[in-house]
PDB file of N, CA and C in Angstrom:
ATOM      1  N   UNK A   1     -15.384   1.262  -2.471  1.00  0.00           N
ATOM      2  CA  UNK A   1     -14.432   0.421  -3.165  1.00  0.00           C
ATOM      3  C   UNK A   1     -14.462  -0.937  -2.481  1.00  0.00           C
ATOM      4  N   UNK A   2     -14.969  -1.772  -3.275  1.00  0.00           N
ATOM      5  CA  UNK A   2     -14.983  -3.057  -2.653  1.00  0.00           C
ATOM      6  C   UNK A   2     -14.151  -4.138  -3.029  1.00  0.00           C
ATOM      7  N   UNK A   3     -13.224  -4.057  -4.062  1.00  0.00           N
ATOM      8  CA  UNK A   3     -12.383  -5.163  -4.876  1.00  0.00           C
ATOM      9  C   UNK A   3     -11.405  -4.689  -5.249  1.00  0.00           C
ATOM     10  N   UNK A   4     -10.196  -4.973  -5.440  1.00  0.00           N
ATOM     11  CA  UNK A   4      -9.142  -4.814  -5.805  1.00  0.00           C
ATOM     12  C   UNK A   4      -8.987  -4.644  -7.495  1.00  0.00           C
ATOM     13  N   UNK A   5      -9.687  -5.373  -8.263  1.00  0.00           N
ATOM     14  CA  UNK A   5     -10.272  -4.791  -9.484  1.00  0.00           C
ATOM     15  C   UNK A   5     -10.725  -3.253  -9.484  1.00  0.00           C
ATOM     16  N   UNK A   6     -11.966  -3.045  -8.603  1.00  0.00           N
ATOM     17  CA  UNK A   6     -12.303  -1.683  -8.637  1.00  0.00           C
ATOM     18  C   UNK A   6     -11.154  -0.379  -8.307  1.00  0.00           C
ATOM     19  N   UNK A   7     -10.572  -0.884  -7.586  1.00  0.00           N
ATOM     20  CA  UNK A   7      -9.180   0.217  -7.068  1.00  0.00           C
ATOM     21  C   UNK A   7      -8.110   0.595  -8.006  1.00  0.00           C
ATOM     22  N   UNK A   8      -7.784  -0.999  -8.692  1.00  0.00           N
ATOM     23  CA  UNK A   8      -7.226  -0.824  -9.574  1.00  0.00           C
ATOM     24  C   UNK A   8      -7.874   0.259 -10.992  1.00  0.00           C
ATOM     25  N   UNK A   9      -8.819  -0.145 -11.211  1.00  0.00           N
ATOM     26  CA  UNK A   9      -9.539   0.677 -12.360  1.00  0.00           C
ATOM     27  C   UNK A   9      -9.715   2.001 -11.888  1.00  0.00           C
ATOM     28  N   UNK A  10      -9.620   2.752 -10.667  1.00  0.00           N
ATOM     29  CA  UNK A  10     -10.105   3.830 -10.261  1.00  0.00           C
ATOM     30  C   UNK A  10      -8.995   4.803 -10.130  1.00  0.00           C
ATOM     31  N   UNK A  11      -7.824   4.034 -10.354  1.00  0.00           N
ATOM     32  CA  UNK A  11      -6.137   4.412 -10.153  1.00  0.00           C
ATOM     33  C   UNK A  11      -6.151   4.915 -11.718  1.00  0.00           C
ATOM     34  N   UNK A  12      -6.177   3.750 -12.098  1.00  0.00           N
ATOM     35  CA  UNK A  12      -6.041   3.939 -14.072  1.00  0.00           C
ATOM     36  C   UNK A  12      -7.118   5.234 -14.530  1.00  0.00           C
ATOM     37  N   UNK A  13      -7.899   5.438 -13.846  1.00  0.00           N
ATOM     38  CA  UNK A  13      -9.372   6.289 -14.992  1.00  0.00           C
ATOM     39  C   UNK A  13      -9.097   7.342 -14.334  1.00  0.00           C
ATOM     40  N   UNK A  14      -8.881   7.396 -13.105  1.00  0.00           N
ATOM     41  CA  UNK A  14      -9.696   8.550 -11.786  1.00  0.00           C
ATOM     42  C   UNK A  14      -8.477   9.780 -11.891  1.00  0.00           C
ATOM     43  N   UNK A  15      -8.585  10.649 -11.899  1.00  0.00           N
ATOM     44  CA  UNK A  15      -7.541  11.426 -11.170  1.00  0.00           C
ATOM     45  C   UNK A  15      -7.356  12.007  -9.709  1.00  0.00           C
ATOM     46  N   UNK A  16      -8.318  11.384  -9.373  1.00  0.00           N
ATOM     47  CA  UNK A  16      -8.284  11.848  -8.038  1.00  0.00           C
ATOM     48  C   UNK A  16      -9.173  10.852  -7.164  1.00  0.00           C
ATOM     49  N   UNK A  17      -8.338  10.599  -6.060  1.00  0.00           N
ATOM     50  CA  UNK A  17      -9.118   9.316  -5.529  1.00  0.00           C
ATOM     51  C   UNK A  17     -10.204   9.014  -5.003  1.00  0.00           C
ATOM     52  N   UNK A  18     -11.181   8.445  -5.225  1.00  0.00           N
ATOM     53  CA  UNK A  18     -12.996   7.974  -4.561  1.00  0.00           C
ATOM     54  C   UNK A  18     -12.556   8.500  -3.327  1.00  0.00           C
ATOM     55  N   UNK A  19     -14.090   9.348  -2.943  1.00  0.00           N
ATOM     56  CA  UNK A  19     -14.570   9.660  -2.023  1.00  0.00           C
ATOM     57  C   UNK A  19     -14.917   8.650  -0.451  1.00  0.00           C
ATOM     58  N   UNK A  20     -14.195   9.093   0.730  1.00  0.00           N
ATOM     59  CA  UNK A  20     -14.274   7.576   1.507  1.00  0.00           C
ATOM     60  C   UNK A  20     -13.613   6.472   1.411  1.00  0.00           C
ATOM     61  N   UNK A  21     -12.668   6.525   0.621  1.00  0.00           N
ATOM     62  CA  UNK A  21     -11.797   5.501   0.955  1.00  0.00           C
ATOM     63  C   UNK A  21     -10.852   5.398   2.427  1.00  0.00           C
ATOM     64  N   UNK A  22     -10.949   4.309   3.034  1.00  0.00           N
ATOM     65  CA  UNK A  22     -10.387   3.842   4.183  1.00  0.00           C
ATOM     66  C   UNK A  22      -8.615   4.750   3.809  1.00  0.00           C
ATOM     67  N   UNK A  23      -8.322   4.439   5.338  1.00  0.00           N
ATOM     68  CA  UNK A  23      -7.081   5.817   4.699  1.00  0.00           C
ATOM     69  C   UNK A  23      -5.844   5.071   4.023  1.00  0.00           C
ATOM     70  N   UNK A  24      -5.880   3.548   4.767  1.00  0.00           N
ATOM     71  CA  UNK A  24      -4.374   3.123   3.969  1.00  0.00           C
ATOM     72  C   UNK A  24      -5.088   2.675   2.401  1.00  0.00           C
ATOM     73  N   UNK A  25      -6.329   2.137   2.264  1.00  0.00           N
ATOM     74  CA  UNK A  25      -6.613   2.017   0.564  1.00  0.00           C
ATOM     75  C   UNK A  25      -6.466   3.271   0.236  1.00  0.00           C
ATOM     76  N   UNK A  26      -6.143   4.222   0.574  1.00  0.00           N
ATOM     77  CA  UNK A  26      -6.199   6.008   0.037  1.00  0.00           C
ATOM     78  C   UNK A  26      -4.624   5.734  -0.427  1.00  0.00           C
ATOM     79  N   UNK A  27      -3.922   5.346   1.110  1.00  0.00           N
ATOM     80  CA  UNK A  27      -2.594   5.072   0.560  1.00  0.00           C
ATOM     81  C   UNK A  27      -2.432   4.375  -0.554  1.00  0.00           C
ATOM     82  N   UNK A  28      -2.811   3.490  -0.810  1.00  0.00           N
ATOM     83  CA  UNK A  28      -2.234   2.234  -1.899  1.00  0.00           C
ATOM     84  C   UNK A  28      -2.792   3.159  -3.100  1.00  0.00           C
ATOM     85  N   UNK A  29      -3.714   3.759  -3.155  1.00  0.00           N
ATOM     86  CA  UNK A  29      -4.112   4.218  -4.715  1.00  0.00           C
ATOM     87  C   UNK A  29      -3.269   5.385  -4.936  1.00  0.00           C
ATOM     88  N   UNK A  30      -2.800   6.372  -3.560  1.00  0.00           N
ATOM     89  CA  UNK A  30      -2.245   7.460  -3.939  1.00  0.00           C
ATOM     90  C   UNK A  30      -0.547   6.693  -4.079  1.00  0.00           C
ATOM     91  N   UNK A  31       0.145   5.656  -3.832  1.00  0.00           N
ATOM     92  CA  UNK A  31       1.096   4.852  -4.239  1.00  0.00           C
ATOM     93  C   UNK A  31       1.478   4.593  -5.288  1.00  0.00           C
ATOM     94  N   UNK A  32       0.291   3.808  -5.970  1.00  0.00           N
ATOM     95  CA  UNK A  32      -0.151   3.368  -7.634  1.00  0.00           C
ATOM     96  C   UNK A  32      -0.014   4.361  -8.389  1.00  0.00           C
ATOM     97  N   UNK A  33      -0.625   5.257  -7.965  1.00  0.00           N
ATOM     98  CA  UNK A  33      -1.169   6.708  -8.623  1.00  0.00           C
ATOM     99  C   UNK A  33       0.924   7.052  -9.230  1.00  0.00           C
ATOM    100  N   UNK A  34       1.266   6.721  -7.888  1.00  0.00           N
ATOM    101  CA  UNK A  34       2.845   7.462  -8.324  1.00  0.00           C
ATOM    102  C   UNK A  34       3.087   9.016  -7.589  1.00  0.00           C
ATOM    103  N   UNK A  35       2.367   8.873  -6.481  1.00  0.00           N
ATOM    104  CA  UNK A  35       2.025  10.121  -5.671  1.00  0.00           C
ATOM    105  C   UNK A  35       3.069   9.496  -4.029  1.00  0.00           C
ATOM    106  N   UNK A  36       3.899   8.915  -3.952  1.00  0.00           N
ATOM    107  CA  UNK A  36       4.764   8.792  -2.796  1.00  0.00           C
ATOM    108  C   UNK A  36       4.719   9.500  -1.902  1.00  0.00           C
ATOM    109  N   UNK A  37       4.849  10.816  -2.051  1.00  0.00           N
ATOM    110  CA  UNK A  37       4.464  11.669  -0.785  1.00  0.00           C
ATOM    111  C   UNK A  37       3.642  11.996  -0.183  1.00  0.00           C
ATOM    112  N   UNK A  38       2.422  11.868  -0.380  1.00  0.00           N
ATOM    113  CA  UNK A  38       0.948  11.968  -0.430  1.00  0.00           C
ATOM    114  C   UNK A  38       0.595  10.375   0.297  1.00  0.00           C
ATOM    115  N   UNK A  39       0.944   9.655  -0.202  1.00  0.00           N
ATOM    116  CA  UNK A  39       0.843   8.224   0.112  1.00  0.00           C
ATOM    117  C   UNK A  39       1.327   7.907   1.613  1.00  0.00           C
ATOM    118  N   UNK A  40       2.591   8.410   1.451  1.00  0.00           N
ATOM    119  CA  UNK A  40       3.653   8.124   2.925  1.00  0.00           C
ATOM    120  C   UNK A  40       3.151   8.994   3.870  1.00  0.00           C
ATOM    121  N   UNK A  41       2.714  10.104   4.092  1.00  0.00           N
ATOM    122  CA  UNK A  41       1.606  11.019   5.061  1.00  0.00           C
ATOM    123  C   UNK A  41       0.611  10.221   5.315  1.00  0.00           C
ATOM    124  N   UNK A  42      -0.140   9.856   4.221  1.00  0.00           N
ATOM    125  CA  UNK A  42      -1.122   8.922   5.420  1.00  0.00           C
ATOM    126  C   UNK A  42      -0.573   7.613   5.798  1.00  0.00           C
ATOM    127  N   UNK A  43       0.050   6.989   5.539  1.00  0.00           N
ATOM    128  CA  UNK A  43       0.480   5.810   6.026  1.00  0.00           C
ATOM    129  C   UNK A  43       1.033   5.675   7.270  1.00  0.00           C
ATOM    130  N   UNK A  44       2.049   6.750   7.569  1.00  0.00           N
ATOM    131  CA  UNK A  44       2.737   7.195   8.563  1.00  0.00           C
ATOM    132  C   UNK A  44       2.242   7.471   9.872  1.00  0.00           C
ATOM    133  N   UNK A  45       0.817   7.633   9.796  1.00  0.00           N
ATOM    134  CA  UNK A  45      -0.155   8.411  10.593  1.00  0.00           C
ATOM    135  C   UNK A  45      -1.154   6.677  11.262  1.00  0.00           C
ATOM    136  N   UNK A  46      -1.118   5.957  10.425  1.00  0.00           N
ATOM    137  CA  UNK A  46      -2.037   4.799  11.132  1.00  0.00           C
ATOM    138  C   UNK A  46      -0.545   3.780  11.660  1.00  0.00           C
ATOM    139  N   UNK A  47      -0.995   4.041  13.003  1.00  0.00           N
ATOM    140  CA  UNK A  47      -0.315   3.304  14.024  1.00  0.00           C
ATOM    141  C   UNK A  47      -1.309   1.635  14.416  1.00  0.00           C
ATOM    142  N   UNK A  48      -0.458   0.752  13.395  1.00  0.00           N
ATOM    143  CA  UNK A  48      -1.579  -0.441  13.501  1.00  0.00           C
ATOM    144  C   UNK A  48      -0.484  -1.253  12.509  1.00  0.00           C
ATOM    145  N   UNK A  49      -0.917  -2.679  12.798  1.00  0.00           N
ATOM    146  CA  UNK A  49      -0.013  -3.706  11.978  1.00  0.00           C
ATOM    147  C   UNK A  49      -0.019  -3.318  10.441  1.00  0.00           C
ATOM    148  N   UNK A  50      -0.730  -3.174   9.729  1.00  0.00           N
ATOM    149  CA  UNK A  50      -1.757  -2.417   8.648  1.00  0.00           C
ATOM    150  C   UNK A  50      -1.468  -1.546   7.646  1.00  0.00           C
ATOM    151  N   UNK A  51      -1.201  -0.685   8.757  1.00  0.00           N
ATOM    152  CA  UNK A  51      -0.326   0.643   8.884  1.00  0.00           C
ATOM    153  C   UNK A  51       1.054   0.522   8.220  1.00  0.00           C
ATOM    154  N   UNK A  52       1.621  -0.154   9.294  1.00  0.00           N
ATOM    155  CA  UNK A  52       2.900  -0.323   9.182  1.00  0.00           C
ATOM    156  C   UNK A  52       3.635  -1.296   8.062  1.00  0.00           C
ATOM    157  N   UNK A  53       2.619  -2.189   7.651  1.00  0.00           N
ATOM    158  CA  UNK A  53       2.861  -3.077   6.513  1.00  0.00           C
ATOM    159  C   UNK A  53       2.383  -2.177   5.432  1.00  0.00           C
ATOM    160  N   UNK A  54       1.880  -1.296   5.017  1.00  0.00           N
ATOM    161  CA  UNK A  54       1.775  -0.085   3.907  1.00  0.00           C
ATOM    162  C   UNK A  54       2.866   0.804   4.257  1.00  0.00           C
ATOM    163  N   UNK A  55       3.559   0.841   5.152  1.00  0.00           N
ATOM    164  CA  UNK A  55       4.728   2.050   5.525  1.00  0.00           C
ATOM    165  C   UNK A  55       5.491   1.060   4.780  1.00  0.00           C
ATOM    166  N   UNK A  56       6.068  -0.356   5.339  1.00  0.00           N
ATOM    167  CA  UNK A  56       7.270  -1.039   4.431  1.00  0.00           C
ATOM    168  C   UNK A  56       6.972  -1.252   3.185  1.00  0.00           C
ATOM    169  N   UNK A  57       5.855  -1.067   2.711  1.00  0.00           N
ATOM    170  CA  UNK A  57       5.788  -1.174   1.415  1.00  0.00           C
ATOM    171  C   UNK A  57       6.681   0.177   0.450  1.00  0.00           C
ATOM    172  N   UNK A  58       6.147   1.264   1.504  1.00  0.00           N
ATOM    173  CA  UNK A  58       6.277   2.144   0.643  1.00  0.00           C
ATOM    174  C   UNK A  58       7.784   2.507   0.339  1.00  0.00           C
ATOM    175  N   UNK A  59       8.494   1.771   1.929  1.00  0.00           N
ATOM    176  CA  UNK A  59       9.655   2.061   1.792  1.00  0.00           C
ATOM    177  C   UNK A  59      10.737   1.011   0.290  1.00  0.00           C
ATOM    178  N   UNK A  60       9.882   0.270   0.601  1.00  0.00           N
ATOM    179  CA  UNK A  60      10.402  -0.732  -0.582  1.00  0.00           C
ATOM    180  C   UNK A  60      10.416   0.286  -2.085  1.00  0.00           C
ATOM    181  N   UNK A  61       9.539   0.900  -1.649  1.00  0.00           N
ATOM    182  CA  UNK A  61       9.263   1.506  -3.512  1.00  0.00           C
ATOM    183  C   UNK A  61      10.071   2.886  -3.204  1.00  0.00           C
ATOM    184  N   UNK A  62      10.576   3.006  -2.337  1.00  0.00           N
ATOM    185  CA  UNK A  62      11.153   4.404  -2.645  1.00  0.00           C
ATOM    186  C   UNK A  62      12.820   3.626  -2.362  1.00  0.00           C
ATOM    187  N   UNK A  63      13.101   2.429  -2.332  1.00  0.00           N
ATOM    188  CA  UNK A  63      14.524   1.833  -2.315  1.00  0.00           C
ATOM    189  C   UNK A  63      15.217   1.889  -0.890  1.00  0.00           C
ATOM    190  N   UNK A  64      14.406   2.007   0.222  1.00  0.00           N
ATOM    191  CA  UNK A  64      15.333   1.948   1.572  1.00  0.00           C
ATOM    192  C   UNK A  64      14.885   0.826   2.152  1.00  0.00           C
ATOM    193  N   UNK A  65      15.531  -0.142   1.792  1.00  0.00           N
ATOM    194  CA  UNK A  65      15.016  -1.443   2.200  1.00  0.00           C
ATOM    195  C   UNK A  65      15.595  -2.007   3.963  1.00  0.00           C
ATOM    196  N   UNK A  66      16.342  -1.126   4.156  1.00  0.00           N
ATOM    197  CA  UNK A  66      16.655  -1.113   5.633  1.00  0.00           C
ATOM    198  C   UNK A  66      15.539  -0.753   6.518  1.00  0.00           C
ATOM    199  N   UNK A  67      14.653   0.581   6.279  1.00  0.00           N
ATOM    200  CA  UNK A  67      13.655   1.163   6.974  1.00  0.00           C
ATOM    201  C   UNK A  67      12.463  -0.017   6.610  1.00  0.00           C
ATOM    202  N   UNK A  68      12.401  -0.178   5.371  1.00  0.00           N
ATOM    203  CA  UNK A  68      11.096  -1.390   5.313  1.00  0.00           C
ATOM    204  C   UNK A  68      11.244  -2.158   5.974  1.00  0.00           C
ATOM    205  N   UNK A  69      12.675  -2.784   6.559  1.00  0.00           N
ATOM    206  CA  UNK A  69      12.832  -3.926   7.449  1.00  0.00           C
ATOM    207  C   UNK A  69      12.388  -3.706   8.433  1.00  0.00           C
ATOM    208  N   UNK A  70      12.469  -2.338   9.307  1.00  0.00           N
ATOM    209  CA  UNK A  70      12.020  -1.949  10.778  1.00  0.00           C
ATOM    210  C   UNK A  70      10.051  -1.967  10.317  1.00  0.00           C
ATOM    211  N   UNK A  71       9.948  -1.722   9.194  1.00  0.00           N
ATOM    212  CA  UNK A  71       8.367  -1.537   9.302  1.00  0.00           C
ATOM    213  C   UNK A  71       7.651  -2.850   9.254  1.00  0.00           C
ATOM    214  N   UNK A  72       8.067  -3.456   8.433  1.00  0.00           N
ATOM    215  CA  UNK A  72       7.999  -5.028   8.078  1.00  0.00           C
ATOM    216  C   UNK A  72       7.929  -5.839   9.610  1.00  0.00           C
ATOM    217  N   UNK A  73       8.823  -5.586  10.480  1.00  0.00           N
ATOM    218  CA  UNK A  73       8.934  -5.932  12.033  1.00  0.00           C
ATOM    219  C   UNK A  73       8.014  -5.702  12.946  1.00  0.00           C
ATOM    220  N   UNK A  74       7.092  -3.998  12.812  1.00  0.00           N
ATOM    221  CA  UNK A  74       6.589  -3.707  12.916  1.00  0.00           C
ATOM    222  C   UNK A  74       5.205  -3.937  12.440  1.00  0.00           C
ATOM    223  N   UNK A  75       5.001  -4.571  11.733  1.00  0.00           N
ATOM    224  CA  UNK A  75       3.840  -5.506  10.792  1.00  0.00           C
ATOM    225  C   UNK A  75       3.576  -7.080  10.981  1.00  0.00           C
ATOM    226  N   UNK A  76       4.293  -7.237  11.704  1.00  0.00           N
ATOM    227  CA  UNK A  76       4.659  -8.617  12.083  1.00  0.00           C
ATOM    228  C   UNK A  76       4.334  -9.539  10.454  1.00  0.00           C
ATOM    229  N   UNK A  77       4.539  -9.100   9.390  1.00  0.00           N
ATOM    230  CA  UNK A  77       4.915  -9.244   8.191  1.00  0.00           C
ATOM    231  C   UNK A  77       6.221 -10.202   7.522  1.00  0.00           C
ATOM    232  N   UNK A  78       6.025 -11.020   7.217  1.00  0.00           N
ATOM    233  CA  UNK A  78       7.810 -11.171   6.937  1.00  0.00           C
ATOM    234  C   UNK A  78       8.052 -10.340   5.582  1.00  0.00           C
ATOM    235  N   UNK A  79       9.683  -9.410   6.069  1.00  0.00           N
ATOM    236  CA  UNK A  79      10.389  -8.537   4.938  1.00  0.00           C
ATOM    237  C   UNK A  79      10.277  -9.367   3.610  1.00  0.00           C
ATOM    238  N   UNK A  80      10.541  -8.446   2.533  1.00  0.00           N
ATOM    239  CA  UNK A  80      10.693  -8.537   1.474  1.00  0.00           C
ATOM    240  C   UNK A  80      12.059  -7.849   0.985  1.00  0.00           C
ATOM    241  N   UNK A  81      12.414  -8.424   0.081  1.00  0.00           N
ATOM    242  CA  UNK A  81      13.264  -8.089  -0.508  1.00  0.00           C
ATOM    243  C   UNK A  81      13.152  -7.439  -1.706  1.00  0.00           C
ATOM    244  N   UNK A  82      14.349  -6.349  -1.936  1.00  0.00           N
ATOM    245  CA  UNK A  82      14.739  -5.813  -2.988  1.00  0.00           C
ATOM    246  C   UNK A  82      13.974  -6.069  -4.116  1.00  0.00           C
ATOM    247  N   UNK A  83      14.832  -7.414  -4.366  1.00  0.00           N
ATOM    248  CA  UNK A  83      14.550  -8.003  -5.854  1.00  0.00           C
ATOM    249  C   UNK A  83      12.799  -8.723  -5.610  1.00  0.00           C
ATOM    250  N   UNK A  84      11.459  -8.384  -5.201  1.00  0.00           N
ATOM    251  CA  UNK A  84      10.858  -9.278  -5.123  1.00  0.00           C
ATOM    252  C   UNK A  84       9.833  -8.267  -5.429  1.00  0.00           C
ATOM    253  N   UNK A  85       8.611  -8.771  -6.181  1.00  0.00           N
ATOM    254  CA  UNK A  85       7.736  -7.910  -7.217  1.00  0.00           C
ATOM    255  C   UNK A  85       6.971  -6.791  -5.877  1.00  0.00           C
ATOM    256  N   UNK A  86       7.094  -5.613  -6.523  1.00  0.00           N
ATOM    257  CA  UNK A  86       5.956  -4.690  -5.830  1.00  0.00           C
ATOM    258  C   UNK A  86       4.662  -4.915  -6.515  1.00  0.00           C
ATOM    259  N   UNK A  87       4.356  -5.282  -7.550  1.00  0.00           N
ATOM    260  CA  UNK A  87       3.565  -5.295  -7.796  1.00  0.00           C
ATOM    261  C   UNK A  87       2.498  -6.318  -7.342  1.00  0.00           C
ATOM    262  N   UNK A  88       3.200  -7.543  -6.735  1.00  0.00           N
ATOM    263  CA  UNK A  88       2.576  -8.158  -6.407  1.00  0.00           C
ATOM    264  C   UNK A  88       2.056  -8.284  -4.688  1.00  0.00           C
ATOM    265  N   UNK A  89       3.139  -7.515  -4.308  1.00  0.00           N
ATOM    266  CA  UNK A  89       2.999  -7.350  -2.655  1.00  0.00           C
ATOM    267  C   UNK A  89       1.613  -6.208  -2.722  1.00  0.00           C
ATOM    268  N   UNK A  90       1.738  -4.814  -3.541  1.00  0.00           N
ATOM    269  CA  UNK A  90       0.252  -4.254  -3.441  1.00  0.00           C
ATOM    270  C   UNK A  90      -0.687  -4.919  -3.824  1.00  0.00           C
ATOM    271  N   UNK A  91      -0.873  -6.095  -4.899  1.00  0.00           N
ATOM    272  CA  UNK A  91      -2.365  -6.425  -4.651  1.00  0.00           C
ATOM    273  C   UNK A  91      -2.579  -7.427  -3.697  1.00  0.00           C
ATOM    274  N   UNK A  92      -1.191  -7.721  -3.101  1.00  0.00           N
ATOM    275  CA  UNK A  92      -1.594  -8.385  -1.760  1.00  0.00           C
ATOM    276  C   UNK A  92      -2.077  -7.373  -0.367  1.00  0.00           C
ATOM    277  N   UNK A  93      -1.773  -6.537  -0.301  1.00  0.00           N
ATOM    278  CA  UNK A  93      -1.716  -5.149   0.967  1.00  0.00           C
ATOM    279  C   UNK A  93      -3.210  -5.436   0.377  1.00  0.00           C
ATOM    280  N   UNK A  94      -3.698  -4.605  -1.437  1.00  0.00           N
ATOM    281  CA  UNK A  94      -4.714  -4.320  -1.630  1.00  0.00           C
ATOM    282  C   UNK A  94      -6.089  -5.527  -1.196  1.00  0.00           C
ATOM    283  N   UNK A  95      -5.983  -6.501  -1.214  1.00  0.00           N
ATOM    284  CA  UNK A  95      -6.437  -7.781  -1.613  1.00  0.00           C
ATOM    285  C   UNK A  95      -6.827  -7.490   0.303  1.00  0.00           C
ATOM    286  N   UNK A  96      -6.065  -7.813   1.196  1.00  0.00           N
ATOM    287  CA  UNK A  96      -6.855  -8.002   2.371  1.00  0.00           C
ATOM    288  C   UNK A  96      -7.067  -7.044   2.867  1.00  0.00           C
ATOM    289  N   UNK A  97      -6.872  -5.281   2.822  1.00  0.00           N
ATOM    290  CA  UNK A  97      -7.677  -4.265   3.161  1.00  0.00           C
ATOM    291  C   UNK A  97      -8.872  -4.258   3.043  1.00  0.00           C
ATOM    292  N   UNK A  98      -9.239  -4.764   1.565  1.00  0.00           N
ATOM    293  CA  UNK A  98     -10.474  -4.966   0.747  1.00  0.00           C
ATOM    294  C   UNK A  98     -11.128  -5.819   1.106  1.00  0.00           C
ATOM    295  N   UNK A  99     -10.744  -7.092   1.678  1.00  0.00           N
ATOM    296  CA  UNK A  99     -11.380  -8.421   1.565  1.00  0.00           C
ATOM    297  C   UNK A  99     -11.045  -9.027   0.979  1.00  0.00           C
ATOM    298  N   UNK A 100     -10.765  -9.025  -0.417  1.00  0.00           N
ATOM    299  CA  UNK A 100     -10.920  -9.484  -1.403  1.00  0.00           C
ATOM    300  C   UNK A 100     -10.035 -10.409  -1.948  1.00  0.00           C
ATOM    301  N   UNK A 101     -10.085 -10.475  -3.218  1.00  0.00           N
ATOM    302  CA  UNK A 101      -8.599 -12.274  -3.811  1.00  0.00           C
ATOM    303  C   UNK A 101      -8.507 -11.391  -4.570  1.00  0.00           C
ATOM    304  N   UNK A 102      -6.832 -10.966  -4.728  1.00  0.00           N
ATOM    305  CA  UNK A 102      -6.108 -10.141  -5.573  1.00  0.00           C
ATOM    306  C   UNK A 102      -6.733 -10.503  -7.006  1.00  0.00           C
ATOM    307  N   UNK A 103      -6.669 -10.083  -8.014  1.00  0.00           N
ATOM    308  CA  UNK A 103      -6.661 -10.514  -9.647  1.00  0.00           C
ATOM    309  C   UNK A 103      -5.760 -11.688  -9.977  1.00  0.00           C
TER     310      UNK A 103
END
């Protein structure tokens, strides 16, 4: 998976995620996917700025925006708020895991 295009399309078609994917892009697709628990296990597990900025994400999407704040800190990230698009913060997570320039 080399683009954030491709991840995206592999979320939409795939039912099950490409083989070898790095573990937090595993996260972000099993996220997308709508698989939260699955997602938050591996995320939880990479102890790294990285890591931890896919942990506050996730916390954002499951509504505990207190815990995203400690992860967000932990990411040396600046928090996000509530009201502020997820959709656009994953193809940002997605966008520099990848390399790549979001869509």
């Amino acid at each position: 998976m080399k683009t954030v295009d491709e991840l995206l399309r592999s979320v939409e078609f795939d039912i099950d995620p490409p083989a070898g994917l790095n573990p937090l892009v595993l996260s972000l697709w099993l996220a997308r996917k709508g698989r939260w628990d699955a997602s938050h296990e591996v995320a939880q597990e990479i102890d790294d700025s990285d890591g931890s900025w896919v942990h506050a994400y996730l916390h954002r999407v499951e509504g505990d925006i207190g815990n995203a704040g400690y992860w967000y800190s932990r990411s040396g990230k600046p928090a996000k708020g509530a009201g502020e698009s997820l959709d656009e913060e994953w193809l940002e997570i997605a966008a520099v895991l990848l390399g790549d320039q979001a869509p």
